[in-house]
N, C-alpha and C. Protein backbone atom coordinates (compact mmCIF):
# COMPACT_ATOMS: atom_id res chain seq x y z
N UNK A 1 0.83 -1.17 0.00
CA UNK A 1 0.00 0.00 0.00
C UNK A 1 0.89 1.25 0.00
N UNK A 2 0.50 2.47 -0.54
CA UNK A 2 1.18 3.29 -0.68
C UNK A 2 0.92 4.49 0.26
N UNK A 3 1.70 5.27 1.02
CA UNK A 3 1.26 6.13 1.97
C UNK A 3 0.97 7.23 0.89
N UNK A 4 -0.10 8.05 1.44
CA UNK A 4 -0.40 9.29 1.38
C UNK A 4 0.33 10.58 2.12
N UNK A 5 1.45 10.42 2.79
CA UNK A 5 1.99 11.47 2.94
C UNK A 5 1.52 12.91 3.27
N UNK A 6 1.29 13.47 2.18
CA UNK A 6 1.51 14.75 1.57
C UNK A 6 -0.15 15.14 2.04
N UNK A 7 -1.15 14.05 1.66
CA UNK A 7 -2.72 14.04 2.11
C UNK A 7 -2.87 14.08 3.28
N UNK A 8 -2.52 13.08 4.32
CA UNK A 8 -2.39 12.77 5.67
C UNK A 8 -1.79 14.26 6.20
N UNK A 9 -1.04 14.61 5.89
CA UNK A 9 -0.40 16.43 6.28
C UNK A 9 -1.18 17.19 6.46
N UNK A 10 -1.89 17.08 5.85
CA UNK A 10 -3.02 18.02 5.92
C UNK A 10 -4.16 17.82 7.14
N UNK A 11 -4.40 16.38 7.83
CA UNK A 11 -4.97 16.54 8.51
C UNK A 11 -4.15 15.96 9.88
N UNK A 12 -3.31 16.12 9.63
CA UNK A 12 -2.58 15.77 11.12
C UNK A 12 -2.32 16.85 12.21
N UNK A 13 -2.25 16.41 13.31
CA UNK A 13 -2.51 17.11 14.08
C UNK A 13 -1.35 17.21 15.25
N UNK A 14 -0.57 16.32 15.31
CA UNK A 14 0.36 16.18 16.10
C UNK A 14 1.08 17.44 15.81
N UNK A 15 1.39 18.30 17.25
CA UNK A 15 2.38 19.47 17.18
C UNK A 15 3.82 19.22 17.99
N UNK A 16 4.17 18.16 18.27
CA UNK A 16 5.80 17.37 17.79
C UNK A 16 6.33 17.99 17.13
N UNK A 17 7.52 19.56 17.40
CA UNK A 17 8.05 19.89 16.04
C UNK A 17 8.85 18.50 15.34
N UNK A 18 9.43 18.04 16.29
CA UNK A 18 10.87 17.20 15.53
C UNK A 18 10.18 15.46 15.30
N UNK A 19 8.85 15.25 15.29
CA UNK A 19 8.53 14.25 14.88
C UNK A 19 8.18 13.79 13.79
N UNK A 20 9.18 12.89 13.39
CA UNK A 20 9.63 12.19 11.96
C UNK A 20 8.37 11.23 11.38
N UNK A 21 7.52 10.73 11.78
CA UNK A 21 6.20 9.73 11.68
C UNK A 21 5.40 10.85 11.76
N UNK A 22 5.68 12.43 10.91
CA UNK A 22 4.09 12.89 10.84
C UNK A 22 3.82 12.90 9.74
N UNK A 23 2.92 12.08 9.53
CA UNK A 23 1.83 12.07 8.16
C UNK A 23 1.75 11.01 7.32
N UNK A 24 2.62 10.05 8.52
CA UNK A 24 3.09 8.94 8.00
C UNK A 24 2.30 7.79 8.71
N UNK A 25 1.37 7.67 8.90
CA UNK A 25 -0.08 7.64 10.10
C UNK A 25 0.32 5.93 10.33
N UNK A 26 0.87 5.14 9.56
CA UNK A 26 0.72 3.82 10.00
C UNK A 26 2.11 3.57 10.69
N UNK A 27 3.03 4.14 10.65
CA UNK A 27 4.01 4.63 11.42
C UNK A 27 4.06 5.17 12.56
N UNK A 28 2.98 6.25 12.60
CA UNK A 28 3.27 6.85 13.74
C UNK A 28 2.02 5.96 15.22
N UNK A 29 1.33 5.26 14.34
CA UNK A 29 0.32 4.29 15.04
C UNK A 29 0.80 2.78 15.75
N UNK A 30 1.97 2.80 14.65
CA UNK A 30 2.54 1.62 15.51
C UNK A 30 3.92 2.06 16.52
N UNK A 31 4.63 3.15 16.15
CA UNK A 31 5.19 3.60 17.10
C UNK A 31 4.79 3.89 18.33
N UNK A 32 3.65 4.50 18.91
CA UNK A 32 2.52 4.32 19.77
C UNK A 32 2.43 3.12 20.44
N UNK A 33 2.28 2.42 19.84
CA UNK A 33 1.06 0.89 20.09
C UNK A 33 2.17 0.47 20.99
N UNK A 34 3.94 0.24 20.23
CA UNK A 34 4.71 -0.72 20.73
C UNK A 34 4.81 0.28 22.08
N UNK A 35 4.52 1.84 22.49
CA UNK A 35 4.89 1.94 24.08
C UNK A 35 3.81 2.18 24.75
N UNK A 36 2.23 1.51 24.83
CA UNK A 36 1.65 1.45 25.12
C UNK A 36 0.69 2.51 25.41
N UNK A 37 0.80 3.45 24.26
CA UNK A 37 0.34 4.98 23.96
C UNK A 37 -1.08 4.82 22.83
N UNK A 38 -1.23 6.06 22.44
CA UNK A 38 -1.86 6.89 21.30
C UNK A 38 -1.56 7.51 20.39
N UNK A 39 -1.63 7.64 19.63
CA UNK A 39 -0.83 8.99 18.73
C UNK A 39 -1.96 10.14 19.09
N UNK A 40 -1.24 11.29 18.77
CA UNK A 40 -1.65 12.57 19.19
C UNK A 40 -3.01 13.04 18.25
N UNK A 41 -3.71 12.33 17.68
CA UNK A 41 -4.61 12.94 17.17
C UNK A 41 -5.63 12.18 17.36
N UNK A 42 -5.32 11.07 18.38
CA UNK A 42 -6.37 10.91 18.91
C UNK A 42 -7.17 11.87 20.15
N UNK A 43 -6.21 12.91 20.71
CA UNK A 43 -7.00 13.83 21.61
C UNK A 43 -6.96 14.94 21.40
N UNK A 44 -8.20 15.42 22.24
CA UNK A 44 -8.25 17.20 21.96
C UNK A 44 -7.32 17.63 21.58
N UNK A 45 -6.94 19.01 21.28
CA UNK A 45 -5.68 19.92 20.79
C UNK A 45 -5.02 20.14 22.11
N UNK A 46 -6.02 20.74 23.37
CA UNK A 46 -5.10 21.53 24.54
C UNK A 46 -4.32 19.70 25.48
N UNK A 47 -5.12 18.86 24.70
CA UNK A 47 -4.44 17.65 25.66
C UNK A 47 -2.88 17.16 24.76
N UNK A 48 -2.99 17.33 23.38
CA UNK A 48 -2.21 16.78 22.46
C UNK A 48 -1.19 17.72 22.92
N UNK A 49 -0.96 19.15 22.80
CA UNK A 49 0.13 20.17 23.12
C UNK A 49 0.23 18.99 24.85
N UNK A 50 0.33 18.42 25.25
CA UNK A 50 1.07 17.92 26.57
C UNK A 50 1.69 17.16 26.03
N UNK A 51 1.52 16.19 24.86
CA UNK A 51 2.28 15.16 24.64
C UNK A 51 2.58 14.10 25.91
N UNK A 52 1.63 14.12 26.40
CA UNK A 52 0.90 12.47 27.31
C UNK A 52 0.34 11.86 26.42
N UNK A 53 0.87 10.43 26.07
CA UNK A 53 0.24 9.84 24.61
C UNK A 53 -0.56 8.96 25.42
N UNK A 54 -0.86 8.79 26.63
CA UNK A 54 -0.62 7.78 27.82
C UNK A 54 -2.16 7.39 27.70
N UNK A 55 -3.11 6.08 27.65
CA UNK A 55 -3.88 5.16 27.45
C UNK A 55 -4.76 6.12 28.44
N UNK A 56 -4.15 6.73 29.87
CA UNK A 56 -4.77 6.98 30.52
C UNK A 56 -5.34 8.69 30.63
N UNK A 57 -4.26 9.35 29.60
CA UNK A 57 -4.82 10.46 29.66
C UNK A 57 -5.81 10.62 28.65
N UNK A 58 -5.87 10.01 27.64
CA UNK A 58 -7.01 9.83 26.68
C UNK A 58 -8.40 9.28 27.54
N UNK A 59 -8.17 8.71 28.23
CA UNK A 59 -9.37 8.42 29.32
C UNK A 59 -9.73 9.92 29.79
N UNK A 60 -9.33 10.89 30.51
CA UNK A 60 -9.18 11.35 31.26
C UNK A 60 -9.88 12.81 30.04
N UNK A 61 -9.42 12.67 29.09
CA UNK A 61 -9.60 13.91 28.05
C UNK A 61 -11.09 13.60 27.60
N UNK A 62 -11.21 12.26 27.30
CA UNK A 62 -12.92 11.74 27.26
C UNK A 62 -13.82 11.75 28.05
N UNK A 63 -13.79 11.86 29.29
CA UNK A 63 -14.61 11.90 30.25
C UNK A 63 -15.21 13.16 30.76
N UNK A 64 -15.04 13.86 30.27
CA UNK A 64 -15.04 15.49 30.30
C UNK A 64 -17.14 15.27 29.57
């Protein structure tokens, strides 16, 4: 399969300046997975600027 890149850019959301897996979504999903995280666009914006990828703060951002 071929990444979309350049498409995915456009809706990504991660504000990581120096993160290399942006837009690169199946990358940056399994980078995640293996430390028992999220990637950043799975939460709000003011939770994502913390960069807690953490299972539990995504709990914590949903419950609101």
């Amino acid at each position: 399969m071929e990444c979309r890149k350049e498409r995915n850019l456009k809706f990504c959301t991660c504000s990581y300046p120096h993160c290399e897996k942006k837009g690169l979504c199946c990358e940056c999903v399994a980078y995640h997975r293996e430390r028992g995280e999220l990637p950043g666009c799975f939460f709000p914006p003011e939770v994502e600027r913390t960069y807690d990828r953490s299972i539990e703060a995504f709990i914590r951002a949903h419950k609101r």
